[in-house]
N, C-alpha and C. Protein backbone atom coordinates (compact mmCIF):
# COMPACT_ATOMS: atom_id res chain seq x y z
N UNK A 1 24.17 -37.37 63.15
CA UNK A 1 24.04 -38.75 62.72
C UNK A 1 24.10 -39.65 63.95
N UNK A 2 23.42 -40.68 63.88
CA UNK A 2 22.84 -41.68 65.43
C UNK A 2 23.21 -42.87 64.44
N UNK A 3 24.41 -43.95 64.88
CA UNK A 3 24.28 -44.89 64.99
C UNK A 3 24.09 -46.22 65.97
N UNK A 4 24.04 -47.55 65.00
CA UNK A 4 24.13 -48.13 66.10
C UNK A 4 24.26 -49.75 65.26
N UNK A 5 25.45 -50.50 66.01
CA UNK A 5 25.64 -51.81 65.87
C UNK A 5 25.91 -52.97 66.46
N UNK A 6 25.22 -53.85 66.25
CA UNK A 6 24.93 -55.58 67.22
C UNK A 6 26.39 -55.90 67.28
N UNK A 7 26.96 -56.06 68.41
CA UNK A 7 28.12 -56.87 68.61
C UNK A 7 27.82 -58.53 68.46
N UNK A 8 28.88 -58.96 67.77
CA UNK A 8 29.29 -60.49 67.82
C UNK A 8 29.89 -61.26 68.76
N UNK A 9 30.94 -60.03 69.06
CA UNK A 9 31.85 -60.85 69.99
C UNK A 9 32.72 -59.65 70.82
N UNK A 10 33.07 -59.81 71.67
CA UNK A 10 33.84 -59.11 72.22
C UNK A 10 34.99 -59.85 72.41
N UNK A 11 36.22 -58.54 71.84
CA UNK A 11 37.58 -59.33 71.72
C UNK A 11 38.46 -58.80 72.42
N UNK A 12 39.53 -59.45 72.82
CA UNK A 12 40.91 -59.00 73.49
C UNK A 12 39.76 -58.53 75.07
N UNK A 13 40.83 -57.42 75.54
CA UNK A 13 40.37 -56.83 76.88
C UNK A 13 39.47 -55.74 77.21
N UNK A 14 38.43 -56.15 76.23
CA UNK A 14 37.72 -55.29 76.39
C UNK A 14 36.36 -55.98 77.30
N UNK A 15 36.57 -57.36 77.28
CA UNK A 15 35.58 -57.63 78.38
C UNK A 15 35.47 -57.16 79.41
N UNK A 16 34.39 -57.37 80.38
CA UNK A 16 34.32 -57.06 81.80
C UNK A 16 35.11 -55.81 82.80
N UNK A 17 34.60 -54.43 81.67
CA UNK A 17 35.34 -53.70 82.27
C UNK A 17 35.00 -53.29 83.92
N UNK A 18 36.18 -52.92 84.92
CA UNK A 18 35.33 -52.66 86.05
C UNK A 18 35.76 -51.49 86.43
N UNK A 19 34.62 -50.66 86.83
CA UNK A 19 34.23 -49.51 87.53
C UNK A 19 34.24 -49.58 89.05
N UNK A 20 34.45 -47.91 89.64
CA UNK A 20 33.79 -48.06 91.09
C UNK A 20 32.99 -47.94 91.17
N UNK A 21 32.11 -48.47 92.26
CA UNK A 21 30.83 -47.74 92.41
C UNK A 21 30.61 -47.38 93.87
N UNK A 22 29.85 -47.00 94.64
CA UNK A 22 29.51 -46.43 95.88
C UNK A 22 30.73 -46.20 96.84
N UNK A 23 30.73 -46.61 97.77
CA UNK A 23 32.13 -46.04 98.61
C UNK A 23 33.73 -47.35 98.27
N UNK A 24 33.84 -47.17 97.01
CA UNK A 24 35.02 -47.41 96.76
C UNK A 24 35.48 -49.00 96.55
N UNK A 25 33.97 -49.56 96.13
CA UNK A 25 33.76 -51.32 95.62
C UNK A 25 34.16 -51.38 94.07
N UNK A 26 34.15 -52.68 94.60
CA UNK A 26 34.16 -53.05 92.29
C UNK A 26 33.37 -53.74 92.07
N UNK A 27 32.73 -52.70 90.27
CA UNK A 27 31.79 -53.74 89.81
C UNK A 27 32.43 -54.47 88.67
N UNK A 28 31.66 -55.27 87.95
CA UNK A 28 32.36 -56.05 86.55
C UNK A 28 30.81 -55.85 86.31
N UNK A 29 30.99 -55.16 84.74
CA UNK A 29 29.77 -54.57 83.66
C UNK A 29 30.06 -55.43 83.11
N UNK A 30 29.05 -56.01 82.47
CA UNK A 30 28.24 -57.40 81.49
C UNK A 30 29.25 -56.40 79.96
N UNK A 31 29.34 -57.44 79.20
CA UNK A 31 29.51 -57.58 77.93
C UNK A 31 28.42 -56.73 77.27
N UNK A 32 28.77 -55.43 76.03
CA UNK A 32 27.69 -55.52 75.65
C UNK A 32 27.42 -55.75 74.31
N UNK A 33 25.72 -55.65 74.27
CA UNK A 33 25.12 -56.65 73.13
C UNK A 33 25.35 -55.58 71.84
N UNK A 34 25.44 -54.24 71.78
CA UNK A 34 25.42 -53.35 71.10
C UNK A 34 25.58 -52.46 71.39
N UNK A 35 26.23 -50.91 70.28
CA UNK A 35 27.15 -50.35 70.39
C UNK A 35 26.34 -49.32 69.52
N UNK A 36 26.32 -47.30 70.00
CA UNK A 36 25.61 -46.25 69.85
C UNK A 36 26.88 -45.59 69.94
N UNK A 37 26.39 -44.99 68.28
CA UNK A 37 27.11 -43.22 68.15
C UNK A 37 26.39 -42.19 68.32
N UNK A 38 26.88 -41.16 69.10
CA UNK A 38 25.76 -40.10 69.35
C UNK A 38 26.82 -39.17 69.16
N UNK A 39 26.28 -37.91 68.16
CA UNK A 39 26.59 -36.40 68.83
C UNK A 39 26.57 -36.25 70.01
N UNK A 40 27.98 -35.12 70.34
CA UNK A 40 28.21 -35.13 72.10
C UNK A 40 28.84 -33.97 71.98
N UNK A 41 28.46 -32.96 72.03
CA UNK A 41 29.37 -31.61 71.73
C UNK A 41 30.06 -31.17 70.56
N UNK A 42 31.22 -31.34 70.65
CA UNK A 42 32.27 -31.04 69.38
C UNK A 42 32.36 -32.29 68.56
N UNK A 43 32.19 -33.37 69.29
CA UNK A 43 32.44 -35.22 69.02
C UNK A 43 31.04 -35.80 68.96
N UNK A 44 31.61 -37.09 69.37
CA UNK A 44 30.85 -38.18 69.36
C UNK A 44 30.84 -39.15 70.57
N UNK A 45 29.82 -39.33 71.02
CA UNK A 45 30.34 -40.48 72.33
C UNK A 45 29.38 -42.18 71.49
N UNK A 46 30.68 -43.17 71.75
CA UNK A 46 29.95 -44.42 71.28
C UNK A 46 29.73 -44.74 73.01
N UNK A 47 28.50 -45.36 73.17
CA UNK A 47 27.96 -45.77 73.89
C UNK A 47 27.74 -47.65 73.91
N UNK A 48 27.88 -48.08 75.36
CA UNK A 48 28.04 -49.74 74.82
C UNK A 48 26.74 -50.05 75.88
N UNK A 49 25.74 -51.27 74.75
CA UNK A 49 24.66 -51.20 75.26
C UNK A 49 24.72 -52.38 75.96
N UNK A 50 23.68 -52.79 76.67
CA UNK A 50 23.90 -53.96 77.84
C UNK A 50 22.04 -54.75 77.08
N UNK A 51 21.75 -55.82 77.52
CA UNK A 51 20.72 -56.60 77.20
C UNK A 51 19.64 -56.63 77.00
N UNK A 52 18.95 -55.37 78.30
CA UNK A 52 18.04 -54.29 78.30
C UNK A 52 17.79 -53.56 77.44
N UNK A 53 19.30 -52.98 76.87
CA UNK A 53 19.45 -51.57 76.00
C UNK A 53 19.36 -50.11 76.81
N UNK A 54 19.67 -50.66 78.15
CA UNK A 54 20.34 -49.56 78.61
C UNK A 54 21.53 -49.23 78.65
N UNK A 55 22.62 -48.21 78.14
CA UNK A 55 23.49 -47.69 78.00
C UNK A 55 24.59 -47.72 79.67
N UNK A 56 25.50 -48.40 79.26
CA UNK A 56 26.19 -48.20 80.85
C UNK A 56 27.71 -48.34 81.04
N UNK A 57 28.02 -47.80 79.78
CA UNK A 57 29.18 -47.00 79.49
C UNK A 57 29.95 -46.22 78.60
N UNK A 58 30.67 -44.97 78.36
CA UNK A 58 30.74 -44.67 77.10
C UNK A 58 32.16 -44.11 77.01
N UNK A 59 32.54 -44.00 75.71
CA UNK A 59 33.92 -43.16 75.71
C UNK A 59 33.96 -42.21 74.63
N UNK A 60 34.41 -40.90 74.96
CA UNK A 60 34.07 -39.90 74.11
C UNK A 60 35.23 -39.97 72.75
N UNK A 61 35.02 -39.58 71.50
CA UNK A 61 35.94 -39.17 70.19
C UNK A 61 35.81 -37.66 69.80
N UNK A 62 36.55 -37.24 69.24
CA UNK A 62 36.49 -36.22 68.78
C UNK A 62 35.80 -36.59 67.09
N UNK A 63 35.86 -37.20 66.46
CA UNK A 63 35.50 -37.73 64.78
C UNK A 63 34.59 -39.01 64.79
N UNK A 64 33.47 -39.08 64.30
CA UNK A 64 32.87 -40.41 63.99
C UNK A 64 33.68 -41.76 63.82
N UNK A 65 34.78 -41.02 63.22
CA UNK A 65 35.94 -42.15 62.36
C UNK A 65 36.61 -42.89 63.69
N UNK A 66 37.14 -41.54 64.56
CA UNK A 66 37.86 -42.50 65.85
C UNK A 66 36.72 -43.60 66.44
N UNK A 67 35.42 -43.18 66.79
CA UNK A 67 34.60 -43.66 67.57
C UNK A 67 34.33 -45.24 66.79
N UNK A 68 34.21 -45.42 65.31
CA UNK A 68 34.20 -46.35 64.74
C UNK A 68 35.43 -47.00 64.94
N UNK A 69 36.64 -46.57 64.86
CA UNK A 69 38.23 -47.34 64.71
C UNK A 69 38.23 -47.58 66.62
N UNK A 70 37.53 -47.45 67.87
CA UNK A 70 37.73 -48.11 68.64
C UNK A 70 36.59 -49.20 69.04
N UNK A 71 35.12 -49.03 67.91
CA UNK A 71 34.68 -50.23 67.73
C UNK A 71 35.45 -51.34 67.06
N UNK A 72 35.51 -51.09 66.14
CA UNK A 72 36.23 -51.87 65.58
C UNK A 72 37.62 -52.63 66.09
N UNK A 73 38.15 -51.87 67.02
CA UNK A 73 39.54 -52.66 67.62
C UNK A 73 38.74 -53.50 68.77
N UNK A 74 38.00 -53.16 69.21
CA UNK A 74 37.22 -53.81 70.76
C UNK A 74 36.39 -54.69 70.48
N UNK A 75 35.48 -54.22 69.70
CA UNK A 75 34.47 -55.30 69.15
C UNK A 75 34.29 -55.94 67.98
N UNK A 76 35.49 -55.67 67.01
CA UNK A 76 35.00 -56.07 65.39
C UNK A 76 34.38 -55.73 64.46
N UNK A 77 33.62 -54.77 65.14
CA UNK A 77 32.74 -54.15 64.58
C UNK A 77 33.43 -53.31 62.95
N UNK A 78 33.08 -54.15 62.07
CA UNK A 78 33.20 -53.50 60.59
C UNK A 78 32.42 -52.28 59.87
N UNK A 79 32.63 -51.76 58.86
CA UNK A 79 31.88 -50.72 58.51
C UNK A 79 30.18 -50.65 58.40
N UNK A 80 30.57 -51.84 57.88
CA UNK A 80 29.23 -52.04 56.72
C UNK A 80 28.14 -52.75 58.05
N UNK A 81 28.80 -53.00 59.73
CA UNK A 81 27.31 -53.82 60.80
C UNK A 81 27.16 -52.22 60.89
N UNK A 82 27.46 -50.76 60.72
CA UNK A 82 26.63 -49.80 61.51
C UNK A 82 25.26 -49.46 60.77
N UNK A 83 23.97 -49.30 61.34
CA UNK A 83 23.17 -48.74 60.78
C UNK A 83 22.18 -48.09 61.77
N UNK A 84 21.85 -46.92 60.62
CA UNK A 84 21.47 -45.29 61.06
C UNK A 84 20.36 -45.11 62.10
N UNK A 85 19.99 -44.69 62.77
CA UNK A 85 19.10 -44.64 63.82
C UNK A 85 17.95 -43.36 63.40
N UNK A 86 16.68 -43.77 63.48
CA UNK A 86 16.05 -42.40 63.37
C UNK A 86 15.63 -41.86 64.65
């Protein structure tokens, strides 16, 4: 199962997360506009999309359910914004 849902808002600290990148700088990743469940082995990785709709960060779950319950704490994201991807 492939989902995927439009963020509204991004809440608490989940903005502007920052990464390293090349020899040991910081970046600050854009907010993103929308949010991908993918099969990932045993789990699921939700994926957070950027403006483009390129994918440029993700965090793995073991259950659909976790991957939804840390949309939902980060972005608001309710049951009923996911829909199915073909």
């Amino acid at each position: 199962m492939r989902l995927r849902a439009t963020i509204k808002h991004v809440t608490g600290s989940a903005s502007h997360i920052a990464v390293m990148v090349g020899r040991g700088g910081v970046a600050t990743m854009p907010d993103p506009v929308a949010l991908r469940i993918l099969p990932d082995g045993a789990g699921f990785s939700l994926l957070r999309i950027d403006k483009g709709g390129a994918s440029f960060a993700h965090t793995w779950h073991a259950t659909i359910d976790d991957a939804k319950a840390t949309a939902a704490a980060a972005y608001g994201i309710a049951a009923a914004d996911w829909e199915e991807e073909r």
